[in-house]
PDB file of N, CA and C in Angstrom:
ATOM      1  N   UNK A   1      19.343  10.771   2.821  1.00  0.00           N
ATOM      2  CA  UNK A   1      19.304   9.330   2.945  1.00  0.00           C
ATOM      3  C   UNK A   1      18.153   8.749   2.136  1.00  0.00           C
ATOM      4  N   UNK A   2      16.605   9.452   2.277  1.00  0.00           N
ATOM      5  CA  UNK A   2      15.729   9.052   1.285  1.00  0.00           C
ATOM      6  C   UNK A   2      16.098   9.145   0.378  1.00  0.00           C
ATOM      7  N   UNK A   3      16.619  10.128  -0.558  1.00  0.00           N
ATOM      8  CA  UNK A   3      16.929  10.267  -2.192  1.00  0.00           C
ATOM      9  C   UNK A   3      17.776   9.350  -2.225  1.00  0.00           C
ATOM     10  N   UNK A   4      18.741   9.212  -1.586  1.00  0.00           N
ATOM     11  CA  UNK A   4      19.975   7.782  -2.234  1.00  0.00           C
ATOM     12  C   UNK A   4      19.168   6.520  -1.905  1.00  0.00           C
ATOM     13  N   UNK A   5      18.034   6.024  -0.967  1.00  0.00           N
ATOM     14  CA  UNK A   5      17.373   5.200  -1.345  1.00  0.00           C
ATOM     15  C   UNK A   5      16.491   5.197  -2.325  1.00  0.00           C
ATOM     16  N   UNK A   6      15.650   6.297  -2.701  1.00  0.00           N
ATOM     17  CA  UNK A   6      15.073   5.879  -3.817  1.00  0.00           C
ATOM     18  C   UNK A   6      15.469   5.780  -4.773  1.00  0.00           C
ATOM     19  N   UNK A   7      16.837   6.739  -5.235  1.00  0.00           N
ATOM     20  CA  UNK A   7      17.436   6.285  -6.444  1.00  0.00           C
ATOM     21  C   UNK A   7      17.621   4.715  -6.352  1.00  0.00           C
ATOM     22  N   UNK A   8      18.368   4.042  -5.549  1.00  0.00           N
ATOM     23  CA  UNK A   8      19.009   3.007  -5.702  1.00  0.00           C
ATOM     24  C   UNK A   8      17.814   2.072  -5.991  1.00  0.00           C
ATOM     25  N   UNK A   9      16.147   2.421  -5.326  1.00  0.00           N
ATOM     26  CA  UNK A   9      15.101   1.806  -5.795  1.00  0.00           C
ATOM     27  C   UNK A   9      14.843   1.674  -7.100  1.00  0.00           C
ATOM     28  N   UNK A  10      15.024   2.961  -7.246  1.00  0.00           N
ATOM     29  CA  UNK A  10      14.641   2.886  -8.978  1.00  0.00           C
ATOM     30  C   UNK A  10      15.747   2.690 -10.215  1.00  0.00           C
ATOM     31  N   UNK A  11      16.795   3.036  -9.898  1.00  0.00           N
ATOM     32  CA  UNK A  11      18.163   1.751 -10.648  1.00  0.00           C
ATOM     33  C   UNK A  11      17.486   0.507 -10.142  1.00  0.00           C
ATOM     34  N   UNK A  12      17.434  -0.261  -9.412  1.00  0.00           N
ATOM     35  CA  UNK A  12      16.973  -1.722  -9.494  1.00  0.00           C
ATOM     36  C   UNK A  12      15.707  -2.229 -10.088  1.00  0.00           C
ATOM     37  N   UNK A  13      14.613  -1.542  -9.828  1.00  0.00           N
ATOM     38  CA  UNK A  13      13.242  -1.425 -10.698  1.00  0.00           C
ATOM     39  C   UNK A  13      13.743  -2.014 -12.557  1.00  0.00           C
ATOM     40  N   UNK A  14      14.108  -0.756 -12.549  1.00  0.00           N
ATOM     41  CA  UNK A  14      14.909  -0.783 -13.905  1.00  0.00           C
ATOM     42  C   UNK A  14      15.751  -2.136 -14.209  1.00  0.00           C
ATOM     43  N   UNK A  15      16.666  -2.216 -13.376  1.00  0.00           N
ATOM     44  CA  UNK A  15      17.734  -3.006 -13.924  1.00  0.00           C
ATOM     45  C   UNK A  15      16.909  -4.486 -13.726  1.00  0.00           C
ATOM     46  N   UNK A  16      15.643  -4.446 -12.463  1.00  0.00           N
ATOM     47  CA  UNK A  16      15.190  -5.750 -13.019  1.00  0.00           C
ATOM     48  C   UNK A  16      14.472  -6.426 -13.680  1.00  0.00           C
ATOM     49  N   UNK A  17      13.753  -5.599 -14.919  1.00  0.00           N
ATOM     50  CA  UNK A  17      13.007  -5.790 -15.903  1.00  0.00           C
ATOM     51  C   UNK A  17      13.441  -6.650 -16.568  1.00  0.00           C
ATOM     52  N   UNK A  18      14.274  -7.554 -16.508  1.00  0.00           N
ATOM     53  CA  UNK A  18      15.017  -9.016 -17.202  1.00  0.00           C
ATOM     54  C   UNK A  18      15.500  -9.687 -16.242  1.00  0.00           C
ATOM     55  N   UNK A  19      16.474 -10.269 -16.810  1.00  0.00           N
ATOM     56  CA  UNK A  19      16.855 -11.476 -16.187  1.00  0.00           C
ATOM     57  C   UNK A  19      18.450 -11.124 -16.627  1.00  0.00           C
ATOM     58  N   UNK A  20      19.772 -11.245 -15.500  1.00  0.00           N
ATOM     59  CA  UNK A  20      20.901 -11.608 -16.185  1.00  0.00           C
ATOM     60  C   UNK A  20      21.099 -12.641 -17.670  1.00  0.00           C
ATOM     61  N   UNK A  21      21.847 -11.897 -18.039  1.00  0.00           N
ATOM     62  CA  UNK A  21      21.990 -12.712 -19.628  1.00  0.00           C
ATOM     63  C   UNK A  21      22.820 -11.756 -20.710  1.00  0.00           C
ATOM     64  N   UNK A  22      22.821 -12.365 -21.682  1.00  0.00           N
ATOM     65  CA  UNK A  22      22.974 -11.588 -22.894  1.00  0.00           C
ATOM     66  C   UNK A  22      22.383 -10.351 -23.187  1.00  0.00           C
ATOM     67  N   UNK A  23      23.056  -9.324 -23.589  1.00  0.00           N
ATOM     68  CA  UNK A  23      22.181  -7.971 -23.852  1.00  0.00           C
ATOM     69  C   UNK A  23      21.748  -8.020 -25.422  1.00  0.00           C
ATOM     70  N   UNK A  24      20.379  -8.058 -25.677  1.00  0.00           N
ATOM     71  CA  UNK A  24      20.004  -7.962 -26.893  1.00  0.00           C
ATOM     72  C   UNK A  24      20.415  -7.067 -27.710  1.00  0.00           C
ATOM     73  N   UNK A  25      20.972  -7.525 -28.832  1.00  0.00           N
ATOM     74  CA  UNK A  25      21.418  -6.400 -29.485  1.00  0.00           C
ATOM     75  C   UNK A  25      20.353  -5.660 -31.030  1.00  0.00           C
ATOM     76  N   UNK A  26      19.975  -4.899 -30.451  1.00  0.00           N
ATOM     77  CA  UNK A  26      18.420  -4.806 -31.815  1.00  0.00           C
ATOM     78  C   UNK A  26      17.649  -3.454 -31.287  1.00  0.00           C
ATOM     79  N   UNK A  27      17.039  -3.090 -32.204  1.00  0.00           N
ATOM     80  CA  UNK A  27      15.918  -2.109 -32.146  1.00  0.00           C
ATOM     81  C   UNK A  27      15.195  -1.419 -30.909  1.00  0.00           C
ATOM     82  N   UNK A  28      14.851  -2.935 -29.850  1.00  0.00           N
ATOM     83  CA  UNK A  28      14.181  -2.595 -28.845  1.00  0.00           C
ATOM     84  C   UNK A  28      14.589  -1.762 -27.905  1.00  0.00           C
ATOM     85  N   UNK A  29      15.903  -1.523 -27.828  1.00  0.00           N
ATOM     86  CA  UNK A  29      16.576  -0.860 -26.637  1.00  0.00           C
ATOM     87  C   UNK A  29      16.412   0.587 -27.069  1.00  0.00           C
ATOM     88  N   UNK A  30      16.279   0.980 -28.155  1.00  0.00           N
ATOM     89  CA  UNK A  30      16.112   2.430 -28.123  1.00  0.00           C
ATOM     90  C   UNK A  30      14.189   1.909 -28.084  1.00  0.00           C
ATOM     91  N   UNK A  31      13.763   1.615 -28.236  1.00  0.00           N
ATOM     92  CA  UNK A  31      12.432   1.466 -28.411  1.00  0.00           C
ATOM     93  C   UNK A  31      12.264   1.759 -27.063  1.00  0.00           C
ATOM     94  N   UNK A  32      12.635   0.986 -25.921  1.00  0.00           N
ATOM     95  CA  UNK A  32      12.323   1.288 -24.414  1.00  0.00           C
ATOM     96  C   UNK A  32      12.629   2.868 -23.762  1.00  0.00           C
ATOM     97  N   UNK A  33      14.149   2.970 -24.520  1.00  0.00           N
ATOM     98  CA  UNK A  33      14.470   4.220 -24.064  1.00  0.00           C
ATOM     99  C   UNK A  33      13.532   5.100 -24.327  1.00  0.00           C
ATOM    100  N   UNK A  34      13.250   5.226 -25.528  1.00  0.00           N
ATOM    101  CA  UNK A  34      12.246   6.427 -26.083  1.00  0.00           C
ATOM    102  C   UNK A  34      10.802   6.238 -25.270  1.00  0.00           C
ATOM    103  N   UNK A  35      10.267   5.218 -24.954  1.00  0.00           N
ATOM    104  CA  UNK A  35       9.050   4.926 -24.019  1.00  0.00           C
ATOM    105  C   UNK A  35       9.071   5.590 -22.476  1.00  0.00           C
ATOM    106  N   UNK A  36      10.526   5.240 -22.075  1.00  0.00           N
ATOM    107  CA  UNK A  36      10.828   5.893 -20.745  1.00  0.00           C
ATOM    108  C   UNK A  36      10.974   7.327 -20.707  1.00  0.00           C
ATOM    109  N   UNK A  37      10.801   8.252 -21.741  1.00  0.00           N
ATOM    110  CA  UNK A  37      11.734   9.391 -21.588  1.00  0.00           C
ATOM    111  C   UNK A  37      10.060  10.737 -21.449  1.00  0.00           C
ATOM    112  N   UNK A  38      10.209  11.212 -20.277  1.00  0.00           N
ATOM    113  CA  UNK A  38       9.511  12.201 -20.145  1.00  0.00           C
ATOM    114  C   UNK A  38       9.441  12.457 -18.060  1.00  0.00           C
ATOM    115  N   UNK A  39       8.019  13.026 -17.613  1.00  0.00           N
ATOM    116  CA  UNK A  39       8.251  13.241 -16.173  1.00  0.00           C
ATOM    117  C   UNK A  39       7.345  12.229 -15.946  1.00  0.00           C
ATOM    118  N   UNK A  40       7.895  11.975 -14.651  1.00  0.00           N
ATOM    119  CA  UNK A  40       7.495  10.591 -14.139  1.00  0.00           C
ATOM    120  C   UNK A  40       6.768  10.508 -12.489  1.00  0.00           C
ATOM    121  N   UNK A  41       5.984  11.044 -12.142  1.00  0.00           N
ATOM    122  CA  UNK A  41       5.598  10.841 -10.764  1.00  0.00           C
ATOM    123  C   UNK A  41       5.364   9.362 -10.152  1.00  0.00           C
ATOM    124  N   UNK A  42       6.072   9.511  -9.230  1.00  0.00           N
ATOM    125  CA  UNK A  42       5.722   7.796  -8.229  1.00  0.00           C
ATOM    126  C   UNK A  42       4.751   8.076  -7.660  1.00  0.00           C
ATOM    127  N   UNK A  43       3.707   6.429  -7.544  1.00  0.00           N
ATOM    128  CA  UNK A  43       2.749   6.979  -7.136  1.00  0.00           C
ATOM    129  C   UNK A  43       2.742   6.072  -5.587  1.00  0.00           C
ATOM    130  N   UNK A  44       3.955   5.239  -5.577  1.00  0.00           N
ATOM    131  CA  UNK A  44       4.312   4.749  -4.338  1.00  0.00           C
ATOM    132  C   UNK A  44       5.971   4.167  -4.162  1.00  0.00           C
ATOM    133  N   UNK A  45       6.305   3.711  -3.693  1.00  0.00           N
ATOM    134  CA  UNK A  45       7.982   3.510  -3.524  1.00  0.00           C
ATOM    135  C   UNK A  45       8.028   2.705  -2.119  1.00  0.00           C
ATOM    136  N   UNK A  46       9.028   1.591  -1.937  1.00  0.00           N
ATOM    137  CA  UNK A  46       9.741   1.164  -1.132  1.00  0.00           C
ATOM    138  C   UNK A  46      10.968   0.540  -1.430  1.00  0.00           C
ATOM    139  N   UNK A  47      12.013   0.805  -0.117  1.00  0.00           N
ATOM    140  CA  UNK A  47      13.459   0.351  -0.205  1.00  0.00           C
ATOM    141  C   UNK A  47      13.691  -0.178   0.238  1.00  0.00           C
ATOM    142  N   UNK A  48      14.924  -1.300   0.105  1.00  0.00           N
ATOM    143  CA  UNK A  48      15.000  -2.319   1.289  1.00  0.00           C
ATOM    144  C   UNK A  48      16.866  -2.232   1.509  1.00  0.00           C
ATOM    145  N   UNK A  49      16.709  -3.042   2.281  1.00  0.00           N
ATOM    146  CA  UNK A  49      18.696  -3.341   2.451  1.00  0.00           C
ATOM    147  C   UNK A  49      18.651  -4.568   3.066  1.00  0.00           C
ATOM    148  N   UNK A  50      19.379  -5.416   3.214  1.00  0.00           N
ATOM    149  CA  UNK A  50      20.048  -6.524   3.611  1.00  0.00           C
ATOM    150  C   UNK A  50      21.016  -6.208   5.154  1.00  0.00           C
ATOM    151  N   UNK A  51      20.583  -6.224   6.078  1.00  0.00           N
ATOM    152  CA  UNK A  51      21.253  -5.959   7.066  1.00  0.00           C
ATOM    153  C   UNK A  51      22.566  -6.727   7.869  1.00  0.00           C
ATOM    154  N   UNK A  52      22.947  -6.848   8.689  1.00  0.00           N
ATOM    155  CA  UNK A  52      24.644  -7.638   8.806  1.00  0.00           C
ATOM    156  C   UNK A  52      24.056  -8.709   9.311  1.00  0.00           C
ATOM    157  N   UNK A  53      22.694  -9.610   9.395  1.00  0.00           N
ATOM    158  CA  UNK A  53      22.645 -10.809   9.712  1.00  0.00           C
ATOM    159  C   UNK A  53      21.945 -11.399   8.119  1.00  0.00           C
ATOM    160  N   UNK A  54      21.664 -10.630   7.208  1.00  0.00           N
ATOM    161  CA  UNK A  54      21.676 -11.230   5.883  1.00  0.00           C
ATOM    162  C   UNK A  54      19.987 -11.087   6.044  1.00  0.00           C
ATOM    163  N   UNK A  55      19.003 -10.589   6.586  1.00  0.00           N
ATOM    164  CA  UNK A  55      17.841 -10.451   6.768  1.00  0.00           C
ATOM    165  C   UNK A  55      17.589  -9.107   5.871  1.00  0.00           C
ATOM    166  N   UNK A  56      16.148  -9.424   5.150  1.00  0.00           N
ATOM    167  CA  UNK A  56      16.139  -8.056   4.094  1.00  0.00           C
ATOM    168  C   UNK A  56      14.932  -7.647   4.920  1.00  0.00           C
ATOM    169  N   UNK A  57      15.328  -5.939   5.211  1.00  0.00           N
ATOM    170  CA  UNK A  57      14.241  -5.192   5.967  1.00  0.00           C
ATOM    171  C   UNK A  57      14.115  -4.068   5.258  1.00  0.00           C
ATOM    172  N   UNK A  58      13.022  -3.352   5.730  1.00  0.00           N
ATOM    173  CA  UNK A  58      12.431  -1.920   4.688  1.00  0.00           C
ATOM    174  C   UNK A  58      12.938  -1.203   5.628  1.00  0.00           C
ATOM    175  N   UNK A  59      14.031  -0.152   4.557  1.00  0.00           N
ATOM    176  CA  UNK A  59      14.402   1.098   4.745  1.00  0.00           C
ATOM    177  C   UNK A  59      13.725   1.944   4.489  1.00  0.00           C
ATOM    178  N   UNK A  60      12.603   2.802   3.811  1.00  0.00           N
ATOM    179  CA  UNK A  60      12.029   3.638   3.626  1.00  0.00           C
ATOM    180  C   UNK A  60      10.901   3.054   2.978  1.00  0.00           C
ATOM    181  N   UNK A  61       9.461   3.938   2.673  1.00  0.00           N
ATOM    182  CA  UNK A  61       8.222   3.685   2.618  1.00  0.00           C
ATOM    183  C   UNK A  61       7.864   5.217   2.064  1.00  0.00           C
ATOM    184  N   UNK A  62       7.833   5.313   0.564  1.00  0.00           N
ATOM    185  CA  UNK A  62       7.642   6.467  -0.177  1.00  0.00           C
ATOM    186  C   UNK A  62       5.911   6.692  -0.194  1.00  0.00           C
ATOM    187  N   UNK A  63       5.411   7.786   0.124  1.00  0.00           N
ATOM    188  CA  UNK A  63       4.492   7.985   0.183  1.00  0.00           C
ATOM    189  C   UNK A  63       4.078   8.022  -0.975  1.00  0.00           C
ATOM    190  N   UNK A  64       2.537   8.532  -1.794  1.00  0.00           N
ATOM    191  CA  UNK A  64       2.245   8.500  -2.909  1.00  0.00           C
ATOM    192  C   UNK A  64       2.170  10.048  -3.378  1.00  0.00           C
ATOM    193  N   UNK A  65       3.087  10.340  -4.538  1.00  0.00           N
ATOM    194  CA  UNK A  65       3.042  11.509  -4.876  1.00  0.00           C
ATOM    195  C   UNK A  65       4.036  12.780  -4.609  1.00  0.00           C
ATOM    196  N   UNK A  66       5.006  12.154  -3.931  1.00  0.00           N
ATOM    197  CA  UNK A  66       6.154  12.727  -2.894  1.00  0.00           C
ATOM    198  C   UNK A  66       7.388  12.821  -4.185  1.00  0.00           C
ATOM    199  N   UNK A  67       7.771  11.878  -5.047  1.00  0.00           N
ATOM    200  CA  UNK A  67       8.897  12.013  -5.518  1.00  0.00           C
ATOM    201  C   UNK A  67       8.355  11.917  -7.350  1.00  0.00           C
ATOM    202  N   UNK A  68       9.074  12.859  -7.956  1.00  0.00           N
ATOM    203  CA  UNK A  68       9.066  12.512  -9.118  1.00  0.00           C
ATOM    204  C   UNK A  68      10.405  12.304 -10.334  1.00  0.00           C
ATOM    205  N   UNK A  69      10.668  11.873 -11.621  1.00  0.00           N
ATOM    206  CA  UNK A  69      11.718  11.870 -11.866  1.00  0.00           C
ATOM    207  C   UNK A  69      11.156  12.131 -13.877  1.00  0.00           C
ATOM    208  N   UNK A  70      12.306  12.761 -14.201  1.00  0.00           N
ATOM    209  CA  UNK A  70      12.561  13.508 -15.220  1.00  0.00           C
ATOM    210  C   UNK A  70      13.315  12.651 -16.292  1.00  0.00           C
ATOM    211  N   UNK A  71      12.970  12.100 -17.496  1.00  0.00           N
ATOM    212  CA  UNK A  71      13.882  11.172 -17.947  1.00  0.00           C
ATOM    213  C   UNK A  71      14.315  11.935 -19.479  1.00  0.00           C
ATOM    214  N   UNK A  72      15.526  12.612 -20.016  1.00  0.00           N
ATOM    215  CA  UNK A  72      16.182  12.927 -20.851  1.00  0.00           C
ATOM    216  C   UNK A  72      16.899  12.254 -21.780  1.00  0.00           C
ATOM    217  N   UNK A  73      16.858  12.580 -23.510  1.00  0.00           N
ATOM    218  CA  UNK A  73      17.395  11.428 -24.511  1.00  0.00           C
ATOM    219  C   UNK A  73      18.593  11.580 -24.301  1.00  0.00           C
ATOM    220  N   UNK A  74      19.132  12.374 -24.134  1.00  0.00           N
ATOM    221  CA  UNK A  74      20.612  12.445 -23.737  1.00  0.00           C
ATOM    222  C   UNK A  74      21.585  11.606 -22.420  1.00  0.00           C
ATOM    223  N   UNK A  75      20.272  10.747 -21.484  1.00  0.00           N
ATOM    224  CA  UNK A  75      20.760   9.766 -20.624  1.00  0.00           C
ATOM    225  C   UNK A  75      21.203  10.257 -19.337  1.00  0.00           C
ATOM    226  N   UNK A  76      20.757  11.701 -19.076  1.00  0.00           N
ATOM    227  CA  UNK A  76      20.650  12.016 -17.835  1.00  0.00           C
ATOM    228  C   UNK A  76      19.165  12.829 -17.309  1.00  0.00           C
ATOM    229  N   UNK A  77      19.019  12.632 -16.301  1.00  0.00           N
ATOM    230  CA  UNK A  77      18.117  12.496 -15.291  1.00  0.00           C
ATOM    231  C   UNK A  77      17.234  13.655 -14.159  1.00  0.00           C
ATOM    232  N   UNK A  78      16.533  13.964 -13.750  1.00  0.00           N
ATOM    233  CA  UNK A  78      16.403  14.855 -12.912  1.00  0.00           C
ATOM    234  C   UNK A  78      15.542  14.197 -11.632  1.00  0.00           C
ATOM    235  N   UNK A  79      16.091  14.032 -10.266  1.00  0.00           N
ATOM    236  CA  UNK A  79      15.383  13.686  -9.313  1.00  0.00           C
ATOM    237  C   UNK A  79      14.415  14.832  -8.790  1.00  0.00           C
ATOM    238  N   UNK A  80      13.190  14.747  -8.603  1.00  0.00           N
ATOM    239  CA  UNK A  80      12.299  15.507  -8.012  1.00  0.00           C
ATOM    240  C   UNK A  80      11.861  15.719  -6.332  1.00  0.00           C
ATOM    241  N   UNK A  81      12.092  16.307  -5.372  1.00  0.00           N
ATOM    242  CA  UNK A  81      11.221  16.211  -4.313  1.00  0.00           C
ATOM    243  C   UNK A  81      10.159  16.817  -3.920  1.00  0.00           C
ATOM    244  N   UNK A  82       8.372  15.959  -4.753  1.00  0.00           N
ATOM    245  CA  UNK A  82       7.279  17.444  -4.746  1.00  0.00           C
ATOM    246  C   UNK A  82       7.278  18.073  -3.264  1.00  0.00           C
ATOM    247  N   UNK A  83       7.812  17.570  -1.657  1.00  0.00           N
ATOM    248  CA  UNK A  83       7.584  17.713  -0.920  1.00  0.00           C
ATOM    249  C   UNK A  83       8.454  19.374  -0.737  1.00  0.00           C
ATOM    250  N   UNK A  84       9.075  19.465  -1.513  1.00  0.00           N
ATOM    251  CA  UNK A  84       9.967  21.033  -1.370  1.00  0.00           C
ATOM    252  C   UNK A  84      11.258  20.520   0.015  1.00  0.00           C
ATOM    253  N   UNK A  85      11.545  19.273   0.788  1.00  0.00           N
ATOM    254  CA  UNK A  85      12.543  19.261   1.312  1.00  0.00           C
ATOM    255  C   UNK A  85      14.011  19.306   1.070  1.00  0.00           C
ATOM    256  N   UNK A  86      13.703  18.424  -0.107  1.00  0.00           N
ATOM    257  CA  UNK A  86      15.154  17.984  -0.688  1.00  0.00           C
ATOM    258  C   UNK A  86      15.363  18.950  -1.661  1.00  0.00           C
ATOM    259  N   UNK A  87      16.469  19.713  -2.214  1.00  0.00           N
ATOM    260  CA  UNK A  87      16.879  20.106  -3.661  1.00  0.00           C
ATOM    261  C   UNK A  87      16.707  18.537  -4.409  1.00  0.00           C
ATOM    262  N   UNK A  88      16.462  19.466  -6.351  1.00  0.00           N
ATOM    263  CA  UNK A  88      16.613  18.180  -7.343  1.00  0.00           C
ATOM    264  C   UNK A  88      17.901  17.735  -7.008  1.00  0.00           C
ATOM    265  N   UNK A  89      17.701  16.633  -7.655  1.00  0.00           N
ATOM    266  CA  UNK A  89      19.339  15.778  -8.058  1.00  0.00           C
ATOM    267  C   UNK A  89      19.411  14.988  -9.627  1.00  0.00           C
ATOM    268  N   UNK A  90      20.569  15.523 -10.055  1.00  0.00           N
ATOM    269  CA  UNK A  90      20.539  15.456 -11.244  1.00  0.00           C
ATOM    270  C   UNK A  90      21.283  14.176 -11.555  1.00  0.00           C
ATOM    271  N   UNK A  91      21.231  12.880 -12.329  1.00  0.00           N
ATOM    272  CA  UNK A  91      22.367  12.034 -12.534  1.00  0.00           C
ATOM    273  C   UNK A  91      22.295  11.244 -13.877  1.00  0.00           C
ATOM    274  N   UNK A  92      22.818  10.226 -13.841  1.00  0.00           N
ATOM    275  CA  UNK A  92      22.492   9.800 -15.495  1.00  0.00           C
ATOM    276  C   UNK A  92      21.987   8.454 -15.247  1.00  0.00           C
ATOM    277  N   UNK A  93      21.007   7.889 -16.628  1.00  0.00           N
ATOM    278  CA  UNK A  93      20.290   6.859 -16.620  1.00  0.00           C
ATOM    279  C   UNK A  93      20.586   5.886 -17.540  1.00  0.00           C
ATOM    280  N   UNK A  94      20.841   4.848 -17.266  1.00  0.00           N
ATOM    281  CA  UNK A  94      20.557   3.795 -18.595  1.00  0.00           C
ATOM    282  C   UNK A  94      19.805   2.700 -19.155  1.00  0.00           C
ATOM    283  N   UNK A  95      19.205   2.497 -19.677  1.00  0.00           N
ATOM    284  CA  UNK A  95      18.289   0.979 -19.738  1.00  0.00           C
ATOM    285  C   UNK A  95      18.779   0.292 -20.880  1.00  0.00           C
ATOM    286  N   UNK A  96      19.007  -1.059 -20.588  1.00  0.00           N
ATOM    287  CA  UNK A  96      19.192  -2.307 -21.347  1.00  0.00           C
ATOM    288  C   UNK A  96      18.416  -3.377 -21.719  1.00  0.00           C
ATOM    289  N   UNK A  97      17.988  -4.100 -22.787  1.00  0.00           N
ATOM    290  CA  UNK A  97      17.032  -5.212 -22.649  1.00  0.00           C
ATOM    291  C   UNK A  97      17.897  -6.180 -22.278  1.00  0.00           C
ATOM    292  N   UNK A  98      17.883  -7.430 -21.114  1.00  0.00           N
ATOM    293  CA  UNK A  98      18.449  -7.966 -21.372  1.00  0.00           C
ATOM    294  C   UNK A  98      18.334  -9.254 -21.690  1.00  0.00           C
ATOM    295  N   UNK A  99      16.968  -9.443 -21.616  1.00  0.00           N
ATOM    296  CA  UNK A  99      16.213 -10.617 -22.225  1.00  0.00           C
ATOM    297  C   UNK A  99      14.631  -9.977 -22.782  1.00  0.00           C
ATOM    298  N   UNK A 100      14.158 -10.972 -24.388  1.00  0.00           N
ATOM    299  CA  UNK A 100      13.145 -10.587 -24.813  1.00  0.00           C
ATOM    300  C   UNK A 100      12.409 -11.429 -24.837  1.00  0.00           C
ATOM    301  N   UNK A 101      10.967 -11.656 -24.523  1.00  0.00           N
ATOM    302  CA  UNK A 101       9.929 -12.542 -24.535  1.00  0.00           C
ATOM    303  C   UNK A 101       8.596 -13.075 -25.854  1.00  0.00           C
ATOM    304  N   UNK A 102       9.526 -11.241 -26.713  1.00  0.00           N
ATOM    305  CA  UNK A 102       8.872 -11.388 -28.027  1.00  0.00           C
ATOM    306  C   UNK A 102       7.475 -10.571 -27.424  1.00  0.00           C
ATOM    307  N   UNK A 103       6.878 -10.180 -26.653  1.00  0.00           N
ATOM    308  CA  UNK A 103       6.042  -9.552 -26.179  1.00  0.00           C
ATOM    309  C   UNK A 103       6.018  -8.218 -25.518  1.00  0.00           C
ATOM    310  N   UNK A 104       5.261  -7.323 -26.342  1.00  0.00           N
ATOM    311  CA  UNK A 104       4.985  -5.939 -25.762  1.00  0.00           C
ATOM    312  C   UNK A 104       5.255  -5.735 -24.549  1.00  0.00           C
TER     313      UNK A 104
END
């Protein structure tokens, strides 16, 4: 249940580095990719959900140093658990710009 929350943390992390819109079409998107791609330790994490009265509450509270993640040019992934509970989990990644500010 933690790993499918933190993934879904960190797909959204990701996916909200913009703003809905147009996907830029240019240079930068491999520029990001190539920035993202190596091992990645969290050095904290939280998840949330929307519960059946529409109230957003925290599902999990990642400790610091507990999860790490593996990022490959080929667009798939390796989930880490340093805690030795979980096996890895392997899946695929993508990043998009989808708005640019003209700034680093």
């Amino acid at each position: 249940m933690i790993r499918f929350n933190f993934s879904l943390v960190l797909i959204f992390m990701i996916m909200g580095c913009g703003t809905p819109g147009e996907e830029i079409e240019d240079d930068k998107n491999d520029t990001f990719n190539q920035e993202l791609l190596g091992y990645w330790t969290l050095a904290e994490g939280t998840s949330f959900a929307i519960n059946d009265k529409g109230v957003q509450i925290t599902t999990a509270t990642l400790k610091p140093n507990t999860f790490a993640h593996e990022f490959f040019a080929n667009g798939t992934t390796i989930g880490y658990d340093l805690t030795g509970h979980l096996p890895k989990e392997e899946y695929k990644w993508e990043l998009k710009v989808t708005q640019n500010d003209k700034r680093d």
